[in-house]
C-alpha atoms as a PDB file:
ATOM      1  CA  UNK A   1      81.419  60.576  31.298  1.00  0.00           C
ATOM      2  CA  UNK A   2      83.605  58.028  33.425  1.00  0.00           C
ATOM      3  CA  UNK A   3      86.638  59.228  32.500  1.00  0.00           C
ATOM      4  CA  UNK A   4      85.275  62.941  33.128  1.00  0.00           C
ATOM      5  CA  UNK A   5      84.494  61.078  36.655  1.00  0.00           C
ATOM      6  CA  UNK A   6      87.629  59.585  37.534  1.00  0.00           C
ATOM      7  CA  UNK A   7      89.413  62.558  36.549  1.00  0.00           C
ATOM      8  CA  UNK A   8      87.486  64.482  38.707  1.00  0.00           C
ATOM      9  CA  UNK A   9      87.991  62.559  41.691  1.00  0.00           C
ATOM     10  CA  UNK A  10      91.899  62.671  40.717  1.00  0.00           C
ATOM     11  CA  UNK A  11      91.975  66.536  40.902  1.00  0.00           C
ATOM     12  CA  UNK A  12      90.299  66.066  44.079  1.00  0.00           C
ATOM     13  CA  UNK A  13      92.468  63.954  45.754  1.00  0.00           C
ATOM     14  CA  UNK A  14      95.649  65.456  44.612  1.00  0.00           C
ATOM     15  CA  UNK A  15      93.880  68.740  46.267  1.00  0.00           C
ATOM     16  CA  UNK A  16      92.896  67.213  49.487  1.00  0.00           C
ATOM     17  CA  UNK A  17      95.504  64.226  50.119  1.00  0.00           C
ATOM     18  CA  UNK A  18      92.405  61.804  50.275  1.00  0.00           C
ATOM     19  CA  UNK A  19      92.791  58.101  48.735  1.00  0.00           C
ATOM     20  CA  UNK A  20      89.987  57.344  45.740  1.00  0.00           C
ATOM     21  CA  UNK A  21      88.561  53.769  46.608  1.00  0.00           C
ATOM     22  CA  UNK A  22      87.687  51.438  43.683  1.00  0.00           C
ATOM     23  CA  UNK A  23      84.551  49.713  43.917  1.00  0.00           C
ATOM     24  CA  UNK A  24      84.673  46.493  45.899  1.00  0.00           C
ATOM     25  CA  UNK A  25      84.503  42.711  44.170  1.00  0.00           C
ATOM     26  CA  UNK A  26      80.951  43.078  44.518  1.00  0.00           C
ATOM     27  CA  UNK A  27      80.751  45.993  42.158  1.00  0.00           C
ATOM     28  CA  UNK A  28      79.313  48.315  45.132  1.00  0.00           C
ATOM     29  CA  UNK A  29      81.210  51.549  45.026  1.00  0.00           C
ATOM     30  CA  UNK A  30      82.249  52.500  48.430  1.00  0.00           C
ATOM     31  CA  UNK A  31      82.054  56.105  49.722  1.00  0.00           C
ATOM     32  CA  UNK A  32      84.066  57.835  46.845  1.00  0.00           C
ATOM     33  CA  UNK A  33      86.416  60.114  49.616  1.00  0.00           C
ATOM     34  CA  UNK A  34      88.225  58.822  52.421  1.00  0.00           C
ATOM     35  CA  UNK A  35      89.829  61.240  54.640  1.00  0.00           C
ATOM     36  CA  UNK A  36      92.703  59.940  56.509  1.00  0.00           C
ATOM     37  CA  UNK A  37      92.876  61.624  60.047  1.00  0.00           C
ATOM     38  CA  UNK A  38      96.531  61.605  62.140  1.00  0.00           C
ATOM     39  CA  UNK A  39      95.524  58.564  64.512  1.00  0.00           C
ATOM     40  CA  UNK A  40      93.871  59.871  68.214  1.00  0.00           C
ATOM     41  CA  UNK A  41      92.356  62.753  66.112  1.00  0.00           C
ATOM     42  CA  UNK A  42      88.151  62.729  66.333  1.00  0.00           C
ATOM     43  CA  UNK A  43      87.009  63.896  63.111  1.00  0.00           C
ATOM     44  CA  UNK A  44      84.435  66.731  63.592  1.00  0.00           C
ATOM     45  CA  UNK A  45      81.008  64.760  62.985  1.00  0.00           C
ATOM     46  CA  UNK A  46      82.300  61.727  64.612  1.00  0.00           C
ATOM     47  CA  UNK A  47      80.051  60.516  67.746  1.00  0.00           C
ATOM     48  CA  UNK A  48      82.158  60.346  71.190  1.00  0.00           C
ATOM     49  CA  UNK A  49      83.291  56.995  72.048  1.00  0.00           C
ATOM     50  CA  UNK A  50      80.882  55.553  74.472  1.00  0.00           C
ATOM     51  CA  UNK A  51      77.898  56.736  72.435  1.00  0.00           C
ATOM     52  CA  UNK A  52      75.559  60.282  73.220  1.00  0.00           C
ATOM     53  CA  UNK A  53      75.610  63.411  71.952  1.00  0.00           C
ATOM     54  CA  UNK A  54      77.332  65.322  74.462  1.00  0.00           C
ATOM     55  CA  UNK A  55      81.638  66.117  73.900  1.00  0.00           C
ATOM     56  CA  UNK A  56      83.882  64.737  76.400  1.00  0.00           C
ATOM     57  CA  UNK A  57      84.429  67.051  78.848  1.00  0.00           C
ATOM     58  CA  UNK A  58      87.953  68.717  78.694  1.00  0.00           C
ATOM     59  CA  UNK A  59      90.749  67.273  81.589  1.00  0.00           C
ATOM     60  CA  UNK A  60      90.265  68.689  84.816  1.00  0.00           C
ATOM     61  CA  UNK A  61      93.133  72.000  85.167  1.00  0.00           C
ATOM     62  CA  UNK A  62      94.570  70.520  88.812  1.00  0.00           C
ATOM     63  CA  UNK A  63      94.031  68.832  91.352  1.00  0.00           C
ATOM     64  CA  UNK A  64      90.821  68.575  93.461  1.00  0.00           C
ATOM     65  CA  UNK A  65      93.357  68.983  97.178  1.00  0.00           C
ATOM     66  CA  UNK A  66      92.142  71.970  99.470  1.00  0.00           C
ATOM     67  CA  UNK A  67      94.267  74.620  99.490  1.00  0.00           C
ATOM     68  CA  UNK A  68      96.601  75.054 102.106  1.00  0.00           C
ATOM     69  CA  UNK A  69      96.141  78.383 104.010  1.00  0.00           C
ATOM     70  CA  UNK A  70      99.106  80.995 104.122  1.00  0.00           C
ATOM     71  CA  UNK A  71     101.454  80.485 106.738  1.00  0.00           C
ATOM     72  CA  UNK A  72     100.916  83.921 108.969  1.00  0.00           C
ATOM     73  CA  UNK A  73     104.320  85.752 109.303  1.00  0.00           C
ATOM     74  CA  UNK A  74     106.992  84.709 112.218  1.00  0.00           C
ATOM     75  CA  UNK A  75     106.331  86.610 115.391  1.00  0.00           C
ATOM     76  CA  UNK A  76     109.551  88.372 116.538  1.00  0.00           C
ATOM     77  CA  UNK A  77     108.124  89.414 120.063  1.00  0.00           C
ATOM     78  CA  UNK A  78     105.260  89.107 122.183  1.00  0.00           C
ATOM     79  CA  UNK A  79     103.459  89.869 125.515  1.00  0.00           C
ATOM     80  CA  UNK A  80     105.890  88.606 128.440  1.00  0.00           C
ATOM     81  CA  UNK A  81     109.500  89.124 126.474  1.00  0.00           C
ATOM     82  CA  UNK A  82     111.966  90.961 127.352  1.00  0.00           C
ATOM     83  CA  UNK A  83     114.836  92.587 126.694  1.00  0.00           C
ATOM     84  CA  UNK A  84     117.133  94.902 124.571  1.00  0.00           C
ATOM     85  CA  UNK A  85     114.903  94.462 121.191  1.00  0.00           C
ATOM     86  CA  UNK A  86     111.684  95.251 122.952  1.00  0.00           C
ATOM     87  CA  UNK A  87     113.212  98.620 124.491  1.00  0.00           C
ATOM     88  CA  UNK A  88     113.910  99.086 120.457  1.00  0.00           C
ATOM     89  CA  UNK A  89     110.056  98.406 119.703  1.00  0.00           C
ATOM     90  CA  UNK A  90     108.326 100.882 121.928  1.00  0.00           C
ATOM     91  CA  UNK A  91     111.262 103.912 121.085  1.00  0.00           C
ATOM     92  CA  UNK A  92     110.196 103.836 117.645  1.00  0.00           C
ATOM     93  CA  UNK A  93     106.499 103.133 118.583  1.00  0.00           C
ATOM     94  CA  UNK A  94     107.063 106.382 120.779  1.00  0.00           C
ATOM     95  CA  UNK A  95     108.045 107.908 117.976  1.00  0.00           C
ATOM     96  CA  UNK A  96     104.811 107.213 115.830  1.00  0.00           C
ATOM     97  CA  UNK A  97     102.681 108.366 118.971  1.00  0.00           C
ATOM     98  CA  UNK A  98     101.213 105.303 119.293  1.00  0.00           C
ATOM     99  CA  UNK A  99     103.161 104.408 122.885  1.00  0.00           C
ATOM    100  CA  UNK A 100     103.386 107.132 125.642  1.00  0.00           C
ATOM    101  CA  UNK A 101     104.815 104.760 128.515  1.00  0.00           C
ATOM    102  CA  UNK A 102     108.378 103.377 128.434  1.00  0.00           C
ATOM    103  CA  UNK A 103     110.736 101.849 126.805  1.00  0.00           C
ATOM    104  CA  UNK A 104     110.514  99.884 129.654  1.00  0.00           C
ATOM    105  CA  UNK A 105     112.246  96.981 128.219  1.00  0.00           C
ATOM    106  CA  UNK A 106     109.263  94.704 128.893  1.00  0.00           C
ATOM    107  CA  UNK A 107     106.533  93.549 126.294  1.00  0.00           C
ATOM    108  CA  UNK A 108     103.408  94.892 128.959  1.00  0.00           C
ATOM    109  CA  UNK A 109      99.792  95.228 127.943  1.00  0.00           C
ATOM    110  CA  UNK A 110     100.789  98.861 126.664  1.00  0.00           C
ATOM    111  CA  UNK A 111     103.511  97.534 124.231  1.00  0.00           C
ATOM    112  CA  UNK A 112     100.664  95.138 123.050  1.00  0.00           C
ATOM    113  CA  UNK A 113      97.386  97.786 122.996  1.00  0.00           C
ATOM    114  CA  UNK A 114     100.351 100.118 120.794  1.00  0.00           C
ATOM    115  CA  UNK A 115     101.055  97.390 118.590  1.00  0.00           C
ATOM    116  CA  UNK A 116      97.602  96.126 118.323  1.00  0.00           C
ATOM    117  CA  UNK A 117      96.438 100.004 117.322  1.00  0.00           C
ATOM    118  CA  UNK A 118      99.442 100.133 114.778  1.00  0.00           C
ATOM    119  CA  UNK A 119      98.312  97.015 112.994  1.00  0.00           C
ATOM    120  CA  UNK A 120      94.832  98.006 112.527  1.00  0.00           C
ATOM    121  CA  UNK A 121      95.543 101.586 111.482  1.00  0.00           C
ATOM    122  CA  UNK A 122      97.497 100.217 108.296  1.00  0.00           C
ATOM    123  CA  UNK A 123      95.119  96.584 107.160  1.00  0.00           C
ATOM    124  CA  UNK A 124      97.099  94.547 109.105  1.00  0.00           C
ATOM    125  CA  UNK A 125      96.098  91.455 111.360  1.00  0.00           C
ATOM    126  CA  UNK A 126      95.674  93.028 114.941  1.00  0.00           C
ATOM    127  CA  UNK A 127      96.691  90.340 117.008  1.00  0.00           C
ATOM    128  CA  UNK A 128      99.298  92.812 119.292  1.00  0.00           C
ATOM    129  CA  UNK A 129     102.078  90.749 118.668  1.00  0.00           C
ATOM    130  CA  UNK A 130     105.157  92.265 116.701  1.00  0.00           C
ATOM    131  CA  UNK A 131     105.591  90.007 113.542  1.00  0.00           C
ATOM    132  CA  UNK A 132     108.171  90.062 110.996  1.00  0.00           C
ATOM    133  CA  UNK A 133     105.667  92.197 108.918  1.00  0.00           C
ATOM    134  CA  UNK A 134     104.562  94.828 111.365  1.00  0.00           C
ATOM    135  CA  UNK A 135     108.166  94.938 112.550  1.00  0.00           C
ATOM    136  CA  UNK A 136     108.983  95.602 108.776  1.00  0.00           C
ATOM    137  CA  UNK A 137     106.511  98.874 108.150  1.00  0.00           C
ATOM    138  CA  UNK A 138     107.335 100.089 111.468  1.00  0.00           C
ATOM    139  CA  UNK A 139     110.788 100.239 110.839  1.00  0.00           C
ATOM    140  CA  UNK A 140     110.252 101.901 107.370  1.00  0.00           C
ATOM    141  CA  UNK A 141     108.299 104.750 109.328  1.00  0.00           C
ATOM    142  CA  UNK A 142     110.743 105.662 111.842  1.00  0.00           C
ATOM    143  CA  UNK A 143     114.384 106.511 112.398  1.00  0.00           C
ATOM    144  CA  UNK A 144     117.144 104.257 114.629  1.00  0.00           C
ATOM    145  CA  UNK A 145     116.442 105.015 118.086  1.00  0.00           C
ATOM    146  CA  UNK A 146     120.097 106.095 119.946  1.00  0.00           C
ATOM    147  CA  UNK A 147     120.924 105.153 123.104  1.00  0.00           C
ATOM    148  CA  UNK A 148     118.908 107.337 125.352  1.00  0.00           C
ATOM    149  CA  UNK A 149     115.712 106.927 123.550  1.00  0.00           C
ATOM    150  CA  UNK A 150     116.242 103.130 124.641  1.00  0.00           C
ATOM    151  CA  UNK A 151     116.766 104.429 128.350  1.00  0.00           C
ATOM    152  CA  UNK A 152     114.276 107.154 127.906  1.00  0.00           C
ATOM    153  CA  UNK A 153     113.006 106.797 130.878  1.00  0.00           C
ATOM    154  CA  UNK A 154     116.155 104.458 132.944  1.00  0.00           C
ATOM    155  CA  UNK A 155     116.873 101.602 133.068  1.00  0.00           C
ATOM    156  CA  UNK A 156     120.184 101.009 132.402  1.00  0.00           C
ATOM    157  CA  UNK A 157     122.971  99.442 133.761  1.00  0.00           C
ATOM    158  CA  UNK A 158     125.225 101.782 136.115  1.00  0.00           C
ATOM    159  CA  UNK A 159     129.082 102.281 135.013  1.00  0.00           C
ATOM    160  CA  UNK A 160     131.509 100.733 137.570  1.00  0.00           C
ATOM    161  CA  UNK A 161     132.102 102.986 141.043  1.00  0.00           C
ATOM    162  CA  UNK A 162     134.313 106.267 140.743  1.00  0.00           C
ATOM    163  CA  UNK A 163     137.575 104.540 143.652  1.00  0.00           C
ATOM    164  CA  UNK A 164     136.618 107.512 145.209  1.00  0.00           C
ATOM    165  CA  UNK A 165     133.148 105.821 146.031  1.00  0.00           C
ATOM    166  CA  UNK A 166     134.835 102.428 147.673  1.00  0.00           C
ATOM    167  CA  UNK A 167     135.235 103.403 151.512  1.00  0.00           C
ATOM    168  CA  UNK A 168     132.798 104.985 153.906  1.00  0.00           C
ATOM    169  CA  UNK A 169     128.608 105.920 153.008  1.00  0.00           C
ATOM    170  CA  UNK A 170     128.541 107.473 150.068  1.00  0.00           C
ATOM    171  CA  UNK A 171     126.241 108.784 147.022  1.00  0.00           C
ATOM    172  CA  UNK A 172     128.235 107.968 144.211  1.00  0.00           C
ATOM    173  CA  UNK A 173     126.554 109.863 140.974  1.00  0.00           C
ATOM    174  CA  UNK A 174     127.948 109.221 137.698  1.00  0.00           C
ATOM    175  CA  UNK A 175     127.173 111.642 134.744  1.00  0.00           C
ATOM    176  CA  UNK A 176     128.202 109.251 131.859  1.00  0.00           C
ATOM    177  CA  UNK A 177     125.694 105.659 132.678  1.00  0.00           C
ATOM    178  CA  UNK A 178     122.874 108.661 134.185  1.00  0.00           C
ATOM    179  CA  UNK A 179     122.729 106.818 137.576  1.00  0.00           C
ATOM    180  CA  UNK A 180     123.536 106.870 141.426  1.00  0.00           C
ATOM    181  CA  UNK A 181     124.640 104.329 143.642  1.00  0.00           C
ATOM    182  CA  UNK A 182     123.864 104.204 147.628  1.00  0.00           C
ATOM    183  CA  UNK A 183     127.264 102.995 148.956  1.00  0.00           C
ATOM    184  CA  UNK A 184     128.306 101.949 151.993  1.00  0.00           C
ATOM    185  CA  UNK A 185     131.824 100.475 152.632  1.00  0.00           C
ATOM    186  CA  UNK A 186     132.350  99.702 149.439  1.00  0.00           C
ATOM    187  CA  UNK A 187     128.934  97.971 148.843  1.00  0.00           C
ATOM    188  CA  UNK A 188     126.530  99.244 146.124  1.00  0.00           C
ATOM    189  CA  UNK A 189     122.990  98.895 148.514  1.00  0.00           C
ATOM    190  CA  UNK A 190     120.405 100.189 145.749  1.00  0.00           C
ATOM    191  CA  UNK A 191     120.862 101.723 142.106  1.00  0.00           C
ATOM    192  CA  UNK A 192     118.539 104.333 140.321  1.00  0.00           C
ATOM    193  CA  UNK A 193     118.478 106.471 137.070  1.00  0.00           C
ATOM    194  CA  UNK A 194     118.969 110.144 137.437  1.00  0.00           C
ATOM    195  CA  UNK A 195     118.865 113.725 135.669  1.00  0.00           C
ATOM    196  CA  UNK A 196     121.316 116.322 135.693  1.00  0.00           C
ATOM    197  CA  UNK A 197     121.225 119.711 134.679  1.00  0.00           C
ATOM    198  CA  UNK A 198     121.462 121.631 131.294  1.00  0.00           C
ATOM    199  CA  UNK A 199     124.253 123.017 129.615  1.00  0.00           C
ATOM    200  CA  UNK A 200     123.008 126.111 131.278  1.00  0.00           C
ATOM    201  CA  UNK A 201     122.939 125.026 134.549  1.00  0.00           C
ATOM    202  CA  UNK A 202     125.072 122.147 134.805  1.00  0.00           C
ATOM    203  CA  UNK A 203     125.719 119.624 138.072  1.00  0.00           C
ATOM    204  CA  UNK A 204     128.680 120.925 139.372  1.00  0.00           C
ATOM    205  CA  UNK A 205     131.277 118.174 139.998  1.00  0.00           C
ATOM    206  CA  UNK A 206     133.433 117.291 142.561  1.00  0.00           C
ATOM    207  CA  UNK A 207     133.662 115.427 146.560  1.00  0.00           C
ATOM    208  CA  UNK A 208     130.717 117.080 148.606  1.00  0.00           C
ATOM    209  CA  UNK A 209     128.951 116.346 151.202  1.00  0.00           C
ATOM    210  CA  UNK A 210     125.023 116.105 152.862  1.00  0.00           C
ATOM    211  CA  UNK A 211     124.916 119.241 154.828  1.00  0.00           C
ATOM    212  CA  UNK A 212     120.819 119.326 154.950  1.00  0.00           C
ATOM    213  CA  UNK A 213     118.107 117.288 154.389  1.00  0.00           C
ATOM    214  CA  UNK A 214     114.176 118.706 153.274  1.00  0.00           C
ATOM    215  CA  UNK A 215     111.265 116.253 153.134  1.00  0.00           C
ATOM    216  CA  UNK A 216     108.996 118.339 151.712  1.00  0.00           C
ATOM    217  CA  UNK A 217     111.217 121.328 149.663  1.00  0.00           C
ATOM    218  CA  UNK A 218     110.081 124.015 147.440  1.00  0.00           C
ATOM    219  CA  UNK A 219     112.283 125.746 145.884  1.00  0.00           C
ATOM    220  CA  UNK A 220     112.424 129.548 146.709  1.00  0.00           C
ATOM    221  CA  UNK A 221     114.493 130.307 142.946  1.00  0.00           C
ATOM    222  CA  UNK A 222     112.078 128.180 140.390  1.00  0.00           C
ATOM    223  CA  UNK A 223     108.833 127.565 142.991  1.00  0.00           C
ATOM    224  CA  UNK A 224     109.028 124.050 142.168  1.00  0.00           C
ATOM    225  CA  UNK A 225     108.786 120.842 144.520  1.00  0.00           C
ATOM    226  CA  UNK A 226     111.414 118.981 145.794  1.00  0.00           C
ATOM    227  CA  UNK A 227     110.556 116.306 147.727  1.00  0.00           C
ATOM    228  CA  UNK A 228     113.009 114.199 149.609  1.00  0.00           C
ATOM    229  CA  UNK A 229     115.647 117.090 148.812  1.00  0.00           C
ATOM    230  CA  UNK A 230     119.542 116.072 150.075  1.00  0.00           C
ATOM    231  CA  UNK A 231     121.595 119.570 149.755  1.00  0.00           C
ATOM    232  CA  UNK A 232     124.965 118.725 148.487  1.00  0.00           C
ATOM    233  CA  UNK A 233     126.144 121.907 146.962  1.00  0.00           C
ATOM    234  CA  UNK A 234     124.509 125.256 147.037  1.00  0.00           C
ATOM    235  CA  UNK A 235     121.716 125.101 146.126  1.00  0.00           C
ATOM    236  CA  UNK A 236     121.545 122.040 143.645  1.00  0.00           C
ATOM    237  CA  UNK A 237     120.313 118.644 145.851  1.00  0.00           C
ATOM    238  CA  UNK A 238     119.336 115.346 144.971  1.00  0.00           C
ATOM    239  CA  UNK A 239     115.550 114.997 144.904  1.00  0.00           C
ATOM    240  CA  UNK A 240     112.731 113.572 143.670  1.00  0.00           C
ATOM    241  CA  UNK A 241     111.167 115.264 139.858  1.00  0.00           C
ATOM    242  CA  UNK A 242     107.603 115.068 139.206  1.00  0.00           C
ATOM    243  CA  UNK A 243     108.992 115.961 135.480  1.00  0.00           C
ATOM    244  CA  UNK A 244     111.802 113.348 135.169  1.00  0.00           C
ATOM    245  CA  UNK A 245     109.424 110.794 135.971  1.00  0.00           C
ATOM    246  CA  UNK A 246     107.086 112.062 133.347  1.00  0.00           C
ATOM    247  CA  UNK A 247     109.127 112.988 130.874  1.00  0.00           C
ATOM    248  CA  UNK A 248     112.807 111.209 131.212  1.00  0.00           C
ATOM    249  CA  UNK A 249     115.834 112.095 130.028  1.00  0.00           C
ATOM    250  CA  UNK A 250     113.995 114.779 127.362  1.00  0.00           C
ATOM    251  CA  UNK A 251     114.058 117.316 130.149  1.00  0.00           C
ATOM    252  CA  UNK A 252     116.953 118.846 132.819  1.00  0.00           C
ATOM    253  CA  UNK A 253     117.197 120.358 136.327  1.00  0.00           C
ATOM    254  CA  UNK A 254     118.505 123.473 137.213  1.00  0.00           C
ATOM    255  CA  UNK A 255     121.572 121.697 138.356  1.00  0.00           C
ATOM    256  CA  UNK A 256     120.063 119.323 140.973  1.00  0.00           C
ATOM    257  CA  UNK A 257     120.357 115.533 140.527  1.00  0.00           C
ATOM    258  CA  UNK A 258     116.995 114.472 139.625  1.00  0.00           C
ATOM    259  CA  UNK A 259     115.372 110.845 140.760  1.00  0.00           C
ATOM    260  CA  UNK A 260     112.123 109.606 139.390  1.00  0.00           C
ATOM    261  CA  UNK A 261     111.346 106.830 141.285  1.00  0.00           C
ATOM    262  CA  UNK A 262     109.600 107.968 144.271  1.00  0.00           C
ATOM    263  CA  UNK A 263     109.764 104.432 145.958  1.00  0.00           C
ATOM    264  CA  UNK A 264     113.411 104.332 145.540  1.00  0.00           C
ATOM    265  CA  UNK A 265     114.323 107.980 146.672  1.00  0.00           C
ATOM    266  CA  UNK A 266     111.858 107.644 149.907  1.00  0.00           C
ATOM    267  CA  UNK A 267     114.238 104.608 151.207  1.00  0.00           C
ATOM    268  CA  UNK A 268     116.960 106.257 150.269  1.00  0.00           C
ATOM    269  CA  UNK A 269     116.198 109.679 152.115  1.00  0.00           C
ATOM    270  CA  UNK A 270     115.600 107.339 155.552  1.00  0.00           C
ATOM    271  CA  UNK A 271     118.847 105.822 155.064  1.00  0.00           C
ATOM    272  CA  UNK A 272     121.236 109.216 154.253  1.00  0.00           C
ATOM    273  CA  UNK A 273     122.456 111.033 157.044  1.00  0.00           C
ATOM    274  CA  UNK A 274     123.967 114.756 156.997  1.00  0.00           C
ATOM    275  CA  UNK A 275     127.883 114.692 156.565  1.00  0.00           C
ATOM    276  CA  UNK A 276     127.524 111.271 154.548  1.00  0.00           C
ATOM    277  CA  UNK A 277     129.441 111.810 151.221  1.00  0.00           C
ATOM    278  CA  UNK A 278     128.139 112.985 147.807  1.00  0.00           C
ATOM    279  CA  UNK A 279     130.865 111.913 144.748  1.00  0.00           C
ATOM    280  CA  UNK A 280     129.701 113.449 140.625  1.00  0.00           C
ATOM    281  CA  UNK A 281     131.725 112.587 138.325  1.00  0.00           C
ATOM    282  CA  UNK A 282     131.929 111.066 134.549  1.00  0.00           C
END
């Protein structure tokens, strides 16, 4: 029977890896199995150190620091700027119908209700200032403005004087910058955008002269108004246009030289006088 024993426990520790204790000098027999566990390892009925029947809780997965919160994305331009980039922001916010006015060139309460609208209509934070990220969607939704959708509506900077322009009081209109200049003796006294007409009807070009002045025109070929009228040629004049200042450079005269400043073309109807000279050219 003991050797049937001792064999027995043999098989099993050759099976299991465990070490058979002998009894002690006392002649107690110790527990006949010890299992020896890689050190650090619980064994699964041991009690937690520190006593209780509850496991230790597992390590905490980070740290307990509040999170930071996301940085919001770098505005690019805002209420009060100005400048080349903002003319670029409300063309191609014209062109998504969400700015009528303009480009103006100046970041106004329009540019900011447009880009606040814009913003909201696609989950974005509607704060009305142009961000990296609204800049970013609009640009994916519209096409590179050119140079007169920047200048829609004027604006921009007149092309040096035609020498023909440098001696005496002159209008000096020049087809390529879009603009006039009221000269006198070589002096440029005020500056303003202006329309010619169509490939239809085109300005005609040349040296002419005022030879009649109309506060209150209409014409008797297209029964249209044309205040502040200064006959040059013919028929075609430099006036005021209630459509150039509505619409810009996306319309065209008949052939006149159409202002849209209203201010600008009232002073400079006081100031003309009839014979004073008229120079178009590109």
């Amino acid at each position: 029977m003991g050797r049937a024993f001792t064999a027995g426990l043999a098989v099993l520790a050759a099976l299991t890896g465990c070490t058979v204790q002998a009894p002690d000098g006392e002649g107690k027999r110790r527990s006949p199995v010890h299992i020896e566990l890689p050190d650090g390892t619980p064994s699964q009925g041991r009690t937690p150190a520190g006593g209780g029947d509850t496991p230790r809780s597992a390590p905490p997965s980070g740290d307990d620091k509040p999170r930071a919160a996301p940085t919001p994305p770098h505005v690019l331009w805002s209420r009060g700027d100005t400048g080349r980039d903002v003319r670029e922001l409300q063309a191609r916010l014209r062109q998504v119908a969400w700015l009528f006015e303009g480009p103006t060139g100046t970041y106004d309460e329009a540019t900011q209700r447009a880009v606040s609208g814009f913003q909201g209509k696609r989950g974005l934070p509607r704060t009305g200032k142009a961000d990296a990220v609204t800049w970013q969607r609009l640009l994916g939704m519209t096409r590179e403005p050119g140079h007169w959708d920047l200048y829609l509506m004027g604006g921009q900077t007149a092309d040096p004087p035609d020498p023909r322009c440098r001696s005496g009081r002159v209008l000096c209109i020049d087809k390529t910058s879009r603009t006039l200049r009221w000269m006198v003796d070589g002096r440029t006294v005020s500056t303003m955008a202006v329309r010619f007409g169509s490939q239809g009807t085109p300005t005609r070009e040349g040296v002419f002269s005022v030879y009649w002045k109309s506060r209150d025109h209409v014409s008797t070929l297209y029964d249209s108004p044309m205040p502040y009228a200064m006959f040059f040629s013919g028929g075609q004049a430099v006036h005021f246009s209630a459509d150039f200042a509505a619409r810009g450079y996306a319309g065209a005269s008949h052939g006149c030289v159409n202002v849209r400043d209203e201010a600008a073309i009232a002073q400079l109807y006081a100031q003309v006088r009839n014979g004073d000279k008229v120079v178009v050219s590109w």
